[in-house]
C-alpha atoms as a PDB file:
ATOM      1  CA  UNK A   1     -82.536 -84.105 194.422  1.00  0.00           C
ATOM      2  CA  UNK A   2     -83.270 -86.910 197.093  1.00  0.00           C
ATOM      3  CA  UNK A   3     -86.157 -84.429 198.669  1.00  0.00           C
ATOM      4  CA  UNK A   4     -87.526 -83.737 195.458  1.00  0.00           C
ATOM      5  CA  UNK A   5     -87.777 -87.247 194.395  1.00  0.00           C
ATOM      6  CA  UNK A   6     -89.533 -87.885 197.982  1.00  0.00           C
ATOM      7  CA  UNK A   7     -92.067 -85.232 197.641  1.00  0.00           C
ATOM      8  CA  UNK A   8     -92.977 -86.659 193.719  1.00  0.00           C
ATOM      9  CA  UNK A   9     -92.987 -90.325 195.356  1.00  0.00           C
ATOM     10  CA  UNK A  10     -95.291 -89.528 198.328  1.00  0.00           C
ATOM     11  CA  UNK A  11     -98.951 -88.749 197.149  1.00  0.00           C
ATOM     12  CA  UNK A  12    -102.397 -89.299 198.987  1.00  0.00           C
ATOM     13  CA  UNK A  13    -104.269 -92.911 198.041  1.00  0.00           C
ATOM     14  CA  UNK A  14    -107.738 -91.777 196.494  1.00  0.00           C
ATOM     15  CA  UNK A  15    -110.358 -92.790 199.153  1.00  0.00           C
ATOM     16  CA  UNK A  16    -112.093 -96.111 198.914  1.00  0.00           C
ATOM     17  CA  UNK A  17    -115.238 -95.202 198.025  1.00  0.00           C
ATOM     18  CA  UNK A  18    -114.140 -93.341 195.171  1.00  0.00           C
ATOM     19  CA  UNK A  19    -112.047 -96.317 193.632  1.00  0.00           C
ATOM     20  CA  UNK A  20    -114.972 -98.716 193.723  1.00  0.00           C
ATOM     21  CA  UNK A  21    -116.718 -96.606 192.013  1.00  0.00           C
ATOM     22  CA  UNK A  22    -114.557 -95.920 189.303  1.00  0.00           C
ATOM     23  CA  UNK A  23    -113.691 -99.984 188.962  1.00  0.00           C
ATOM     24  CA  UNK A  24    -117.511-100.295 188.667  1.00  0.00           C
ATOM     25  CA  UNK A  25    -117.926 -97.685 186.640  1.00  0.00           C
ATOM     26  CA  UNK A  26    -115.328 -98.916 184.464  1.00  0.00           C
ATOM     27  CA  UNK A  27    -116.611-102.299 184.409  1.00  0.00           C
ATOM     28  CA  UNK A  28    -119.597-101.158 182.916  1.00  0.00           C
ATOM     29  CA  UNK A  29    -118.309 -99.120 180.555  1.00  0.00           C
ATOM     30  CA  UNK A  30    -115.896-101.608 179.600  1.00  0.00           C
ATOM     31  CA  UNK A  31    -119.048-104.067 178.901  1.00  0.00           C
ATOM     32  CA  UNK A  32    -120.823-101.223 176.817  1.00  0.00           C
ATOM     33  CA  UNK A  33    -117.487-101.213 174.427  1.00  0.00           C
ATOM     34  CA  UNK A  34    -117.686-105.565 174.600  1.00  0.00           C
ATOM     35  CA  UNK A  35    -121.324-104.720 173.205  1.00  0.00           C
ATOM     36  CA  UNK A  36    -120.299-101.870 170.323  1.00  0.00           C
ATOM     37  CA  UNK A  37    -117.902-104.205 169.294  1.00  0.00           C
ATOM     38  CA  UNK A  38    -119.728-107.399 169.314  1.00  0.00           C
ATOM     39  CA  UNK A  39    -122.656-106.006 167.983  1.00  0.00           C
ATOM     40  CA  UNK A  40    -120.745-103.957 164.619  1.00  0.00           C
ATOM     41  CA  UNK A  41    -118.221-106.975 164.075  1.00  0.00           C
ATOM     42  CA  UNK A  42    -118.505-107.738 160.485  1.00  0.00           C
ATOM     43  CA  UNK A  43    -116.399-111.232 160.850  1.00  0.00           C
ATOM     44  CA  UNK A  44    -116.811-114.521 162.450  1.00  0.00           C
ATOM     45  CA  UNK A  45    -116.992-113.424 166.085  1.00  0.00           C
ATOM     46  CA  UNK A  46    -113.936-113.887 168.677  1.00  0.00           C
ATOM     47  CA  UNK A  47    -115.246-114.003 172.576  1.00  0.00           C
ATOM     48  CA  UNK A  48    -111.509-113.352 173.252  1.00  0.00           C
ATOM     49  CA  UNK A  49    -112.086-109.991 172.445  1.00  0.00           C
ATOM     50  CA  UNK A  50    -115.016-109.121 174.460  1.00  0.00           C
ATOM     51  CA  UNK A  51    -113.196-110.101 177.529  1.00  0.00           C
ATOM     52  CA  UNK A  52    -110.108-108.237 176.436  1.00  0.00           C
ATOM     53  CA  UNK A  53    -112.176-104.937 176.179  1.00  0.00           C
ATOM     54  CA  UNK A  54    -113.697-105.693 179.581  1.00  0.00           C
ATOM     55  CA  UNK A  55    -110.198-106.468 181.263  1.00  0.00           C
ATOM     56  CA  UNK A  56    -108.910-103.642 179.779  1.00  0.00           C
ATOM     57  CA  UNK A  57    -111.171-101.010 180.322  1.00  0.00           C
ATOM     58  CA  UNK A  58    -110.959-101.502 183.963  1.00  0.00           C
ATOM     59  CA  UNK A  59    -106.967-102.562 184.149  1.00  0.00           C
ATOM     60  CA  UNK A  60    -106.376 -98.988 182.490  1.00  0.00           C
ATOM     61  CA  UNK A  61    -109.087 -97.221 185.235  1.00  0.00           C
ATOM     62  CA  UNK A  62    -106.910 -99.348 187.660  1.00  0.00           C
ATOM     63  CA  UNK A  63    -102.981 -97.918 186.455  1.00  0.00           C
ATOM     64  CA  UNK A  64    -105.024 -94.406 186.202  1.00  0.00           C
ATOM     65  CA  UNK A  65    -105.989 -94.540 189.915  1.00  0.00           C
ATOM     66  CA  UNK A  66    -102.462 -95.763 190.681  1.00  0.00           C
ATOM     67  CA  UNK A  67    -100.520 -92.938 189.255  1.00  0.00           C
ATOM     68  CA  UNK A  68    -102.498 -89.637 189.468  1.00  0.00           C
ATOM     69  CA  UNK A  69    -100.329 -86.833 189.918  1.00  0.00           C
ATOM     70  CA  UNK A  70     -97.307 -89.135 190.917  1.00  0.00           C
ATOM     71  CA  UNK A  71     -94.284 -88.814 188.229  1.00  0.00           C
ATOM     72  CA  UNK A  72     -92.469 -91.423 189.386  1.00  0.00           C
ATOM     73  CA  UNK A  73     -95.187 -93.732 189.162  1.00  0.00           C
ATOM     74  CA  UNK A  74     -96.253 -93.047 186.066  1.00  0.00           C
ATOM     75  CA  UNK A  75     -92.352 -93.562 184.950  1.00  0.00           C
ATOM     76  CA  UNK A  76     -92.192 -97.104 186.764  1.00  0.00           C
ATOM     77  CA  UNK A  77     -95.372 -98.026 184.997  1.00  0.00           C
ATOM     78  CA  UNK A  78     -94.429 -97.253 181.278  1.00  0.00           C
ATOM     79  CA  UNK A  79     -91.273 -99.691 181.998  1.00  0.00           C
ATOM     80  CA  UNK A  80     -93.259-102.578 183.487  1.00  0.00           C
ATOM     81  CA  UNK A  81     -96.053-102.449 180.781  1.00  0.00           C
ATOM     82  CA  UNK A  82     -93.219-101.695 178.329  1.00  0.00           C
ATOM     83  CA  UNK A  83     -92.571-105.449 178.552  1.00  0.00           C
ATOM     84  CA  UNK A  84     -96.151-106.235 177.589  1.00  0.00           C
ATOM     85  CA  UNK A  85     -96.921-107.464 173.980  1.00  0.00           C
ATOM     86  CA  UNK A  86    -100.036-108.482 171.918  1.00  0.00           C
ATOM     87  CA  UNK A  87     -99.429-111.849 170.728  1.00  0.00           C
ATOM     88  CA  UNK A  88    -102.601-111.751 168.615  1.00  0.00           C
ATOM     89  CA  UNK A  89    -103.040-110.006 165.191  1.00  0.00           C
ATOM     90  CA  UNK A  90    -106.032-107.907 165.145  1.00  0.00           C
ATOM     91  CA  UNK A  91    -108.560-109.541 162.785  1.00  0.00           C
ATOM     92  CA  UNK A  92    -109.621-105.714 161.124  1.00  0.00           C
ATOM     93  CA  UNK A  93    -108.551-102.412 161.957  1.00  0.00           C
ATOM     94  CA  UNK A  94    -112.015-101.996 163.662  1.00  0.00           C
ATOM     95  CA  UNK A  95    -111.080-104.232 166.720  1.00  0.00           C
ATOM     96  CA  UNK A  96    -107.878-102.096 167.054  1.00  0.00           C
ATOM     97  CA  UNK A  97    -110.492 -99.266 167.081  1.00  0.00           C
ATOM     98  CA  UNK A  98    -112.546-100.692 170.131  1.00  0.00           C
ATOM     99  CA  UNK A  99    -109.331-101.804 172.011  1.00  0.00           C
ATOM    100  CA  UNK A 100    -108.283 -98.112 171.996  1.00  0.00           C
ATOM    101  CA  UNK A 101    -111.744 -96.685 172.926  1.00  0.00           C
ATOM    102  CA  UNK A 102    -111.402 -99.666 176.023  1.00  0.00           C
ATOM    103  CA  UNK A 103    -108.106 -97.884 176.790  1.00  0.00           C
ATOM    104  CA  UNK A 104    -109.073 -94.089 176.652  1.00  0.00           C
ATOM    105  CA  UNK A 105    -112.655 -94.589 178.605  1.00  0.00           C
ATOM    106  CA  UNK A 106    -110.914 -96.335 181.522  1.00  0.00           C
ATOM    107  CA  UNK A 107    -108.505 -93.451 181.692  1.00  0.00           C
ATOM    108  CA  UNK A 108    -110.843 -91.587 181.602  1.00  0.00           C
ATOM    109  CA  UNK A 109    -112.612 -92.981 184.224  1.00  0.00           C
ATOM    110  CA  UNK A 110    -109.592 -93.735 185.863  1.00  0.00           C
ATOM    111  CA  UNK A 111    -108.922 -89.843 186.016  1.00  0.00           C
ATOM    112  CA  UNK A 112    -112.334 -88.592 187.555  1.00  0.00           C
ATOM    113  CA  UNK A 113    -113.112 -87.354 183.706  1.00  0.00           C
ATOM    114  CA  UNK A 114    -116.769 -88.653 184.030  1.00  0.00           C
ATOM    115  CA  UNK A 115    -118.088 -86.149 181.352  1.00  0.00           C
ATOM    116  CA  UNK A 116    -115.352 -86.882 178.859  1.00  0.00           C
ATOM    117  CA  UNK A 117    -116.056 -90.619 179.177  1.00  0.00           C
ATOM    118  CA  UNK A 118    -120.081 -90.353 179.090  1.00  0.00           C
ATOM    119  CA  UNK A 119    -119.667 -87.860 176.132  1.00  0.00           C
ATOM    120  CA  UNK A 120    -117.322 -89.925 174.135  1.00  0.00           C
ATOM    121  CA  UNK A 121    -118.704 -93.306 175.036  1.00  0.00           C
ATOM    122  CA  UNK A 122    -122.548 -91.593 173.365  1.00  0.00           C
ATOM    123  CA  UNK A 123    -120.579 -89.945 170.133  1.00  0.00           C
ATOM    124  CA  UNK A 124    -118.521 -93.094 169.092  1.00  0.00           C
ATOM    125  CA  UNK A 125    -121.424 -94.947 170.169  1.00  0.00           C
ATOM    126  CA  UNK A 126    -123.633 -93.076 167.412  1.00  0.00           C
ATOM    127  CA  UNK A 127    -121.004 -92.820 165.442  1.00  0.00           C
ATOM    128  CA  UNK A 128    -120.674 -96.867 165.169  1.00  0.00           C
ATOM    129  CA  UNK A 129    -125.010 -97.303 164.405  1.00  0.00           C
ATOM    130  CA  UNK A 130    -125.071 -94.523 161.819  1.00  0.00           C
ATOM    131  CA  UNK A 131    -122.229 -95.427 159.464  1.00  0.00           C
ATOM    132  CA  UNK A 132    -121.785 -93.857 156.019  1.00  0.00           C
ATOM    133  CA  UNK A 133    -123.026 -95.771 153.048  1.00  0.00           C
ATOM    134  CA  UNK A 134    -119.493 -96.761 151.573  1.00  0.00           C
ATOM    135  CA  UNK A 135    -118.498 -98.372 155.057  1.00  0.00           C
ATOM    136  CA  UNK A 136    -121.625-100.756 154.753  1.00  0.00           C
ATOM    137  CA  UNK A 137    -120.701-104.183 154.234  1.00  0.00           C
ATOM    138  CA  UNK A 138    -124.004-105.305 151.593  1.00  0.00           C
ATOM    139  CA  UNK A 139    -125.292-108.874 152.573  1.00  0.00           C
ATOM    140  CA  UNK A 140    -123.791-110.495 149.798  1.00  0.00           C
ATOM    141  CA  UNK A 141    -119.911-109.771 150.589  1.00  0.00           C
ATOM    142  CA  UNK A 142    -121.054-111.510 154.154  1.00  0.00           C
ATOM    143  CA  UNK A 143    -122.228-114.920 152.611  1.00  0.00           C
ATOM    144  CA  UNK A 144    -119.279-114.935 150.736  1.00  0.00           C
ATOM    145  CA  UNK A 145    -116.594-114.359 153.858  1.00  0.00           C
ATOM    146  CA  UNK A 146    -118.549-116.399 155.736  1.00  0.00           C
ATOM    147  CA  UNK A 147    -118.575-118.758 153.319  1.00  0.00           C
ATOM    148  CA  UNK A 148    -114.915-119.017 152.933  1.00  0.00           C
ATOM    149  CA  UNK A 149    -113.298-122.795 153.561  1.00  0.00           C
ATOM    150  CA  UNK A 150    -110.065-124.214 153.199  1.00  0.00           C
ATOM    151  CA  UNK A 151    -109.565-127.455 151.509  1.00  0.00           C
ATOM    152  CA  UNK A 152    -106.566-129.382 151.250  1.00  0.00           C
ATOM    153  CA  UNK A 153    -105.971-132.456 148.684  1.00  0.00           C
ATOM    154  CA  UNK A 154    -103.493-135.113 148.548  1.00  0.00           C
ATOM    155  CA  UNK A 155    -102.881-136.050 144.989  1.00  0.00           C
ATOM    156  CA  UNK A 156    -100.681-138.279 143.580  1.00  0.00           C
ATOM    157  CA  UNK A 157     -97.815-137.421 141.690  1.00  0.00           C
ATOM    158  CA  UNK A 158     -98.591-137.000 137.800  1.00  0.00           C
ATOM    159  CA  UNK A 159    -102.005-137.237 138.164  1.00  0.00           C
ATOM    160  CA  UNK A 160    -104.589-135.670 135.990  1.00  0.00           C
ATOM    161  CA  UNK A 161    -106.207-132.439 137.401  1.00  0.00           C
ATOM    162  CA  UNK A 162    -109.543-134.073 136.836  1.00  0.00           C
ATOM    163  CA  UNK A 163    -110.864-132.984 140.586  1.00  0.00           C
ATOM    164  CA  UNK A 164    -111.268-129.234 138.741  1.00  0.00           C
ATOM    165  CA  UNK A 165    -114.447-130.630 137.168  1.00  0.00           C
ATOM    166  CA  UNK A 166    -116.139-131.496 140.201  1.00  0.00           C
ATOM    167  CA  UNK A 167    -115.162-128.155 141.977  1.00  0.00           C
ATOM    168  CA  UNK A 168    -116.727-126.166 139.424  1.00  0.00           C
ATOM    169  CA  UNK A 169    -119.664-128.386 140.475  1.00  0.00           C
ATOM    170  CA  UNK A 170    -119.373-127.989 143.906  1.00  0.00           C
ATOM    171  CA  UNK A 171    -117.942-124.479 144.713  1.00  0.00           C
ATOM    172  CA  UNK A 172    -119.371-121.016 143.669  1.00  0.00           C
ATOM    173  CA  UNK A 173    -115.220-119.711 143.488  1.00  0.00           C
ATOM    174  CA  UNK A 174    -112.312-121.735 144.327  1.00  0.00           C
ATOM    175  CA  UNK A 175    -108.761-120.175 144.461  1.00  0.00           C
ATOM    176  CA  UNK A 176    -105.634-122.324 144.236  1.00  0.00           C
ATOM    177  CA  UNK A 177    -103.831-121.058 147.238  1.00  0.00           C
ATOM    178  CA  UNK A 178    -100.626-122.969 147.541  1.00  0.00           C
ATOM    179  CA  UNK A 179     -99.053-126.332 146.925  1.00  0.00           C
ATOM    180  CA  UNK A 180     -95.857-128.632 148.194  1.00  0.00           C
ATOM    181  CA  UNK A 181     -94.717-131.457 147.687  1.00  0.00           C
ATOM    182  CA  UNK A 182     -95.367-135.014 150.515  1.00  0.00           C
ATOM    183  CA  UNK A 183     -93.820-138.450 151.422  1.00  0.00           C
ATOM    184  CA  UNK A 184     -90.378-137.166 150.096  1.00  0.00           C
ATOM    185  CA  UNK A 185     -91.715-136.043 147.011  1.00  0.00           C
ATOM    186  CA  UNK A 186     -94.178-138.971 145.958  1.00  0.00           C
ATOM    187  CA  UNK A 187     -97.080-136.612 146.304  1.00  0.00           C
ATOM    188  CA  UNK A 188     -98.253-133.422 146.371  1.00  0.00           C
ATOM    189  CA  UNK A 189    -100.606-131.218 148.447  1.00  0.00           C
ATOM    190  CA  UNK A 190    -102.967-128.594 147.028  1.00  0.00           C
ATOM    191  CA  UNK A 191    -104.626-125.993 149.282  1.00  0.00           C
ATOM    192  CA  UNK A 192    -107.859-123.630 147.763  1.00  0.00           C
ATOM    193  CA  UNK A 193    -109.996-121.167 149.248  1.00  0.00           C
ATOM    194  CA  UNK A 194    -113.593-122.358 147.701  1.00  0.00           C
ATOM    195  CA  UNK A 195    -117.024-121.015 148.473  1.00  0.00           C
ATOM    196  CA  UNK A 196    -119.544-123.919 148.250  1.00  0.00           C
ATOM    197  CA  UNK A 197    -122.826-123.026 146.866  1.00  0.00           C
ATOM    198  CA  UNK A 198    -125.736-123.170 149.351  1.00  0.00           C
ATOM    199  CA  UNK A 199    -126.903-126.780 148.251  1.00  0.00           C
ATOM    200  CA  UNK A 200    -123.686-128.271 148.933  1.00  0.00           C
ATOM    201  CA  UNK A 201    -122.423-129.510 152.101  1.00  0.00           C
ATOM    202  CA  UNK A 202    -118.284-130.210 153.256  1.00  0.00           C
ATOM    203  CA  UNK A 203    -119.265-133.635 153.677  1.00  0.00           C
ATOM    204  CA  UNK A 204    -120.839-133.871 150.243  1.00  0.00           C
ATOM    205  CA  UNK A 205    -117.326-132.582 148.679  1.00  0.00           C
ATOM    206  CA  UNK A 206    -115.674-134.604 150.790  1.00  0.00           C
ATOM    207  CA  UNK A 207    -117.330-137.761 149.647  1.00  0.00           C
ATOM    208  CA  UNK A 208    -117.492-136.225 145.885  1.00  0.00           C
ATOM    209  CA  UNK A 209    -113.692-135.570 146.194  1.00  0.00           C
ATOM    210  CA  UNK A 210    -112.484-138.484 148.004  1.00  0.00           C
ATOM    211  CA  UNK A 211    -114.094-140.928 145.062  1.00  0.00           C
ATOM    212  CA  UNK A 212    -111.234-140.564 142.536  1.00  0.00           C
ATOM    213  CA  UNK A 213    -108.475-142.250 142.451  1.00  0.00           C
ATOM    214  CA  UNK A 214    -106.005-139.911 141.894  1.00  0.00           C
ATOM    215  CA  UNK A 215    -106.673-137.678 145.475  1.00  0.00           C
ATOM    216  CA  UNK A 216    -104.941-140.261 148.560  1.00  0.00           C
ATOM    217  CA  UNK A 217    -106.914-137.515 151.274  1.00  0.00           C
ATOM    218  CA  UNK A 218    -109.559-134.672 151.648  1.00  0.00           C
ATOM    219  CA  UNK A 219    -109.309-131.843 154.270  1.00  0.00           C
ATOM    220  CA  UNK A 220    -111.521-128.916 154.919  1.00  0.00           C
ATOM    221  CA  UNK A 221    -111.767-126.542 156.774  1.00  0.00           C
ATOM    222  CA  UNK A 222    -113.835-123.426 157.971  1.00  0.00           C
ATOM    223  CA  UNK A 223    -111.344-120.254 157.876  1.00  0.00           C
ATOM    224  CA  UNK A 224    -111.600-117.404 160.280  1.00  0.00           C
ATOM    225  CA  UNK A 225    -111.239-113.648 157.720  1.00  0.00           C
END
């Protein structure tokens, strides 16, 4: 048992020439998936996630290189990064997409699998710039996620709902989104999701809003969808 574990243990370090070039190759690659991804993200854009894609495109090269044929290795590295966790939701499903092409071409890389990588990183590639018409986002649906704010009102308690008059003025769509009660129950805070129409301004419904009497304080707020 001991000599077997020994022989699985003991394997030959790749030679140095060959792991800078996989790291740089990797790195490259790993920028060409930042790219895809940056270029086909349909929401406000994160530069997080560029960096990620770069970092872990080469890290994944990197553990590749490190365990080749070795067992052992490979078993000691699915415990460490076993303690490893995303702390961040994914914004769609397509950034989970691009994280796991990040991971596969640096293994690939990682491996010596330079035709699998080159091959896969063209296909997906094409496969991102000539989408299907139903998974085409039409300019519209963009102005209106982009559009998206949060605003958040102070009212006082009893007070007439007369601030629904001026956003119909001022928003395209407004959604009540949630309210709760303040100052131990003297007020009460409402939070919408509006869309402003394109000759109004958040200072202009902030000023517009903040005139009655009834609201004690205006918030809003770009969201991030």
């Amino acid at each position: 048992m001991t000599d077997w574990f020994t022989q699985v243990a003991s394997s030959s370090e790749p030679a140095f020439g060959t792991i800078m070039v996989n790291l740089l190759l990797s790195w490259a690659a790993g920028c060409g998936v930042a790219y895809l991804a940056r270029k086909h993200q349909k929401t406000v854009a994160d530069e997080t996630l560029s960096v990620t894609l770069v970092l872990m495109c080469v890290l994944i090269a990197m553990a590749t290189q490190i365990i080749g044929e070795n067992v052992a290795r490979a078993f000691s590295l699915v415990g460490a990064l076993s303690i490893v966790r995303f702390r961040t939701a994914m914004q769609t499903t397509q950034d989970v997409a691009f994280v796991l092409f990040a991971v596969v071409v640096g293994m690939a890389i990682g491996a010596g699998q330079y035709l699998v990588a080159s091959l896969g990183f063209i296909v997906i590639g094409a496969a991102t710039h000539f989408q299907p018409h139903w998974s085409t986002v039409h300019p519209a649906e963009l102005k209106q996620h982009a559009g998206i704010m949060h605003l958040r009102l102070q009212v006082a308690l009893g007070a007439d709902k007369i601030w629904n008059e001026i956003l119909n003025e001022l928003c395209e769509e407004y959604e009540n989104t949630g309210a709760e009660t303040t100052r131990k129950g003297s007020a009460f805070a409402l939070e919408y999701d509006v869309i402003l129409r394109d000759n109004v301004t958040a200072d202009d419904a902030i000023l517009r809003l903040g005139r009655l009497e009834q609201i004690e304080s205006v918030q809003i707020k770009r969201t991030r969808r």
